[in-house]
Protein backbone atom coordinates (compact mmCIF):
# COMPACT_ATOMS: atom_id res chain seq x y z
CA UNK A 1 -11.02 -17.54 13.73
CA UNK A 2 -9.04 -18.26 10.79
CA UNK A 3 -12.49 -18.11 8.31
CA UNK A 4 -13.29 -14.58 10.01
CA UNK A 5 -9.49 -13.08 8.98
CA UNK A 6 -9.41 -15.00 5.55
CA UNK A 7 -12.70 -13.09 4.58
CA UNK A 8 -11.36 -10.25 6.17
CA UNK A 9 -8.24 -10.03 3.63
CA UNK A 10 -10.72 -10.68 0.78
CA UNK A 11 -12.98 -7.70 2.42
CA UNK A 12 -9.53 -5.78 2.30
CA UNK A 13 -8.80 -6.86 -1.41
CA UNK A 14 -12.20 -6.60 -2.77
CA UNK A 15 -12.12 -3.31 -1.75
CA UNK A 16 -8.97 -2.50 -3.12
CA UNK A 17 -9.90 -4.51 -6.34
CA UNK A 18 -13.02 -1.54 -6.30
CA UNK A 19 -10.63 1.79 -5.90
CA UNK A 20 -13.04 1.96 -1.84
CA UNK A 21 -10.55 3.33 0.01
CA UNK A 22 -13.00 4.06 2.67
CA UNK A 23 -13.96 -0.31 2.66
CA UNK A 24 -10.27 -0.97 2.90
CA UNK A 25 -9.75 1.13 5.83
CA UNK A 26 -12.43 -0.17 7.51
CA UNK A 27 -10.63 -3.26 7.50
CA UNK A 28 -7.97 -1.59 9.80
CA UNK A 29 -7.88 -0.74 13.75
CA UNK A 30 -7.22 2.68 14.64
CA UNK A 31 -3.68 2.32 15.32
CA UNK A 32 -2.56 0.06 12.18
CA UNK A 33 0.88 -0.44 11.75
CA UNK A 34 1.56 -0.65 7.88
CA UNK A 35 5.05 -1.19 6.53
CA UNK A 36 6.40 -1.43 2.34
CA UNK A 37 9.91 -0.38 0.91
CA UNK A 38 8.32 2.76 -0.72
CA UNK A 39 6.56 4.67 2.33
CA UNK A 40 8.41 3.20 5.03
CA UNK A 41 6.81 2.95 8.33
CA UNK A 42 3.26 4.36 8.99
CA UNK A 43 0.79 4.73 11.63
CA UNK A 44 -2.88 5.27 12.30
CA UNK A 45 -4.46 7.61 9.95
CA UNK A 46 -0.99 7.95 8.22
CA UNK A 47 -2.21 4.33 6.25
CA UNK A 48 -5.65 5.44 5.73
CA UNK A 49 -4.34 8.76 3.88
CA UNK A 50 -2.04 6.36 1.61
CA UNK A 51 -4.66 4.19 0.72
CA UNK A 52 -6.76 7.00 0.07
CA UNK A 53 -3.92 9.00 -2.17
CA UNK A 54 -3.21 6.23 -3.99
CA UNK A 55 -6.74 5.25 -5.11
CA UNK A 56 -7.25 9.09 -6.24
CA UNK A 57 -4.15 9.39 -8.51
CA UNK A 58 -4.58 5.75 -9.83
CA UNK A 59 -4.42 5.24 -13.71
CA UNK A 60 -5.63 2.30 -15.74
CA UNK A 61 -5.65 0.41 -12.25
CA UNK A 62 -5.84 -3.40 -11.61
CA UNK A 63 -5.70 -5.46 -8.59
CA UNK A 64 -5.40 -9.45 -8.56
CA UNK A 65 -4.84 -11.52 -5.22
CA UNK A 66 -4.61 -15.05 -4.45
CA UNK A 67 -2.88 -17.61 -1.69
CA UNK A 68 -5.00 -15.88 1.11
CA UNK A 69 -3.94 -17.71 4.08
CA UNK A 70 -4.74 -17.58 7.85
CA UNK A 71 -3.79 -19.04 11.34
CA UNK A 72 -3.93 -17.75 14.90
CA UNK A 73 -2.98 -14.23 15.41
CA UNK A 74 -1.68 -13.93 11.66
CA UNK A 75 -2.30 -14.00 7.73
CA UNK A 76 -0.77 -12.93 4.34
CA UNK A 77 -1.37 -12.59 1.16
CA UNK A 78 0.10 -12.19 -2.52
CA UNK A 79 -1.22 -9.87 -4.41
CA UNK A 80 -0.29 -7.78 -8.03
CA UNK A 81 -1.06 -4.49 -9.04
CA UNK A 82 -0.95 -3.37 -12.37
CA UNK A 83 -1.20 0.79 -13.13
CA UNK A 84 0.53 4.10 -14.83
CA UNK A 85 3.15 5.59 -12.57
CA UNK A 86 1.55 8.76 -12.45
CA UNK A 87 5.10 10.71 -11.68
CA UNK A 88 6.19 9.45 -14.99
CA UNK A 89 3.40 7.43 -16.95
CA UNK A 90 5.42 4.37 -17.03
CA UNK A 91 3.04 1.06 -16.96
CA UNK A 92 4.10 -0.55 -13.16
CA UNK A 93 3.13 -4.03 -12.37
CA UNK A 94 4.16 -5.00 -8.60
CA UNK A 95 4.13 -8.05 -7.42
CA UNK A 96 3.80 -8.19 -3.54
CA UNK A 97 3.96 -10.29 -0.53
CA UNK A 98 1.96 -8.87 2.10
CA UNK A 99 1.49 -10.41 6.17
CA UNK A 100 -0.94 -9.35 8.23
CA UNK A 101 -1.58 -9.37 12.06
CA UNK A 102 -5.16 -9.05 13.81
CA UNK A 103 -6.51 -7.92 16.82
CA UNK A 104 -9.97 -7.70 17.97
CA UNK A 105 -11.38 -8.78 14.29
CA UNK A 106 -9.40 -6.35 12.42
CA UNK A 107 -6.04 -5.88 10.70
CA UNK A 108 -3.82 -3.99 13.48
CA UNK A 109 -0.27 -5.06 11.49
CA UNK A 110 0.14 -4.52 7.91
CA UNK A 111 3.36 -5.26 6.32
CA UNK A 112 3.71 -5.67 2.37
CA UNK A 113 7.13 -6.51 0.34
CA UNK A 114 8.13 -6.01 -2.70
CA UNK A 115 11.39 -5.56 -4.86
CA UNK A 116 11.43 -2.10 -4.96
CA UNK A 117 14.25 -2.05 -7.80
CA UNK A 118 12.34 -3.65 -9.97
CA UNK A 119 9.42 -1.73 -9.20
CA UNK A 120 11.98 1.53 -9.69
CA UNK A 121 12.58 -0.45 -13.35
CA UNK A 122 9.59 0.01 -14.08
CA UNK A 123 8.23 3.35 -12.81
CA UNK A 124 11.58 5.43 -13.03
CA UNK A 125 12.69 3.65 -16.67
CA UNK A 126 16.63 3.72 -17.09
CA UNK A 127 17.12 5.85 -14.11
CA UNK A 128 15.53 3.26 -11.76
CA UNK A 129 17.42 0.34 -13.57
CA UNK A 130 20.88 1.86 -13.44
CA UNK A 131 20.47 3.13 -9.72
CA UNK A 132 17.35 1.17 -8.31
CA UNK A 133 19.50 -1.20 -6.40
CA UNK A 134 21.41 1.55 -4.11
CA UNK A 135 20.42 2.39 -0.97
CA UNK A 136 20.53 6.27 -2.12
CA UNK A 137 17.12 6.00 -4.81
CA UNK A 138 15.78 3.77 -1.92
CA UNK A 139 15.66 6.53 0.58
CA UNK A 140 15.23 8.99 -2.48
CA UNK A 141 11.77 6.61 -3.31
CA UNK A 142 10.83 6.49 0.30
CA UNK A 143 11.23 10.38 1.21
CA UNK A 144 9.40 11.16 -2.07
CA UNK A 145 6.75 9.12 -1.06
CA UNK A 146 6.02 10.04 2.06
CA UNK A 147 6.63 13.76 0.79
CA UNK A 148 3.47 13.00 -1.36
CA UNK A 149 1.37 11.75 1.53
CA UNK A 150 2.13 14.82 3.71
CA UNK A 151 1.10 16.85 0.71
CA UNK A 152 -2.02 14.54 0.46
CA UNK A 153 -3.02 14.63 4.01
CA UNK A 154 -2.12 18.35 4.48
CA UNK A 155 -4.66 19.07 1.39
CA UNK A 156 -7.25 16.58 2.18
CA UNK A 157 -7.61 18.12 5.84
CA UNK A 158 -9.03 21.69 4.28
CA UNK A 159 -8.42 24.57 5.99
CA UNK A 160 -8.35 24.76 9.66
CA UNK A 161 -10.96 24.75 12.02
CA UNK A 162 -11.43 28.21 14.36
């Protein structure tokens, strides 16, 4: 079992590695828990939508991973991303830990971590170094964020069906 969820993080990855949204996803159950300090909590198609925003507004994007490992019910990951902020056009490169649970031969629990002030460092430039470490820009990062994705998914549904 632990071959079939190794070469289902590099599936993930490879995907990710390709801007495929769509591949990633695919990767996921229905109901996919996904956690990081910047979005927060989300659920179900909520996780597809970020992957899927993300991908579209990425800027001189890269994607390395390594120390893909597997046992049982559970697997992780370490991966870096290198990109332009596109809120600011500051160069970003994160450097996350991410854990994984599976069900059914797919990724049901997603959780990724990162420092998020240094990420704010980064992305937000003096603003993110003097304040990046209070829980204030935290939530301020996080509500941002998930104000994008509602924008995102809100657009990306087109108008309503009669």
């Amino acid at each position: 079992m632990s071959d079939a969820q190794r070469a289902l993080i590099t599936r993930f990855y490879r995907g990710f590695q390709r801007l495929d949204a769509e591949a990633m996803i695919a990767c996921y159950t229905e109901d996919i828990v996904f956690s990081d300090p910047a979005f927060g909590r989300l659920q179900g198609r909520e996780v597809g939508d970020m992957w899927r925003m993300l991908i579209r507004r990425a800027h001189d994007f890269s994607v390395d991973f390594d120390q893909v490992r597997s046992e049982d019910s559970s697997g992780q990951a370490h991966w870096v991303a290198r990109y332009q902020f596109s809120q600011t056009g500051r160069s970003v490169v994160n450097e996350v830990q991410a854990r994984f649970g599976f069900r059914d031969g797919l990724i049901a629990m997603h959780d990724d971590r990162f420092d998020l002030w240094r990420w704010s460092r980064q992305a937000l430039g003096v603003k993110g170094l003097l304040l990046g470490w209070t829980p204030a820009l935290q939530r301020a990062v996080q509500a941002q964020a998930r104000r994008s994705l509602v924008t995102f998914s809100t657009a990306d549904q087109g108008p309503a069906a009669d």
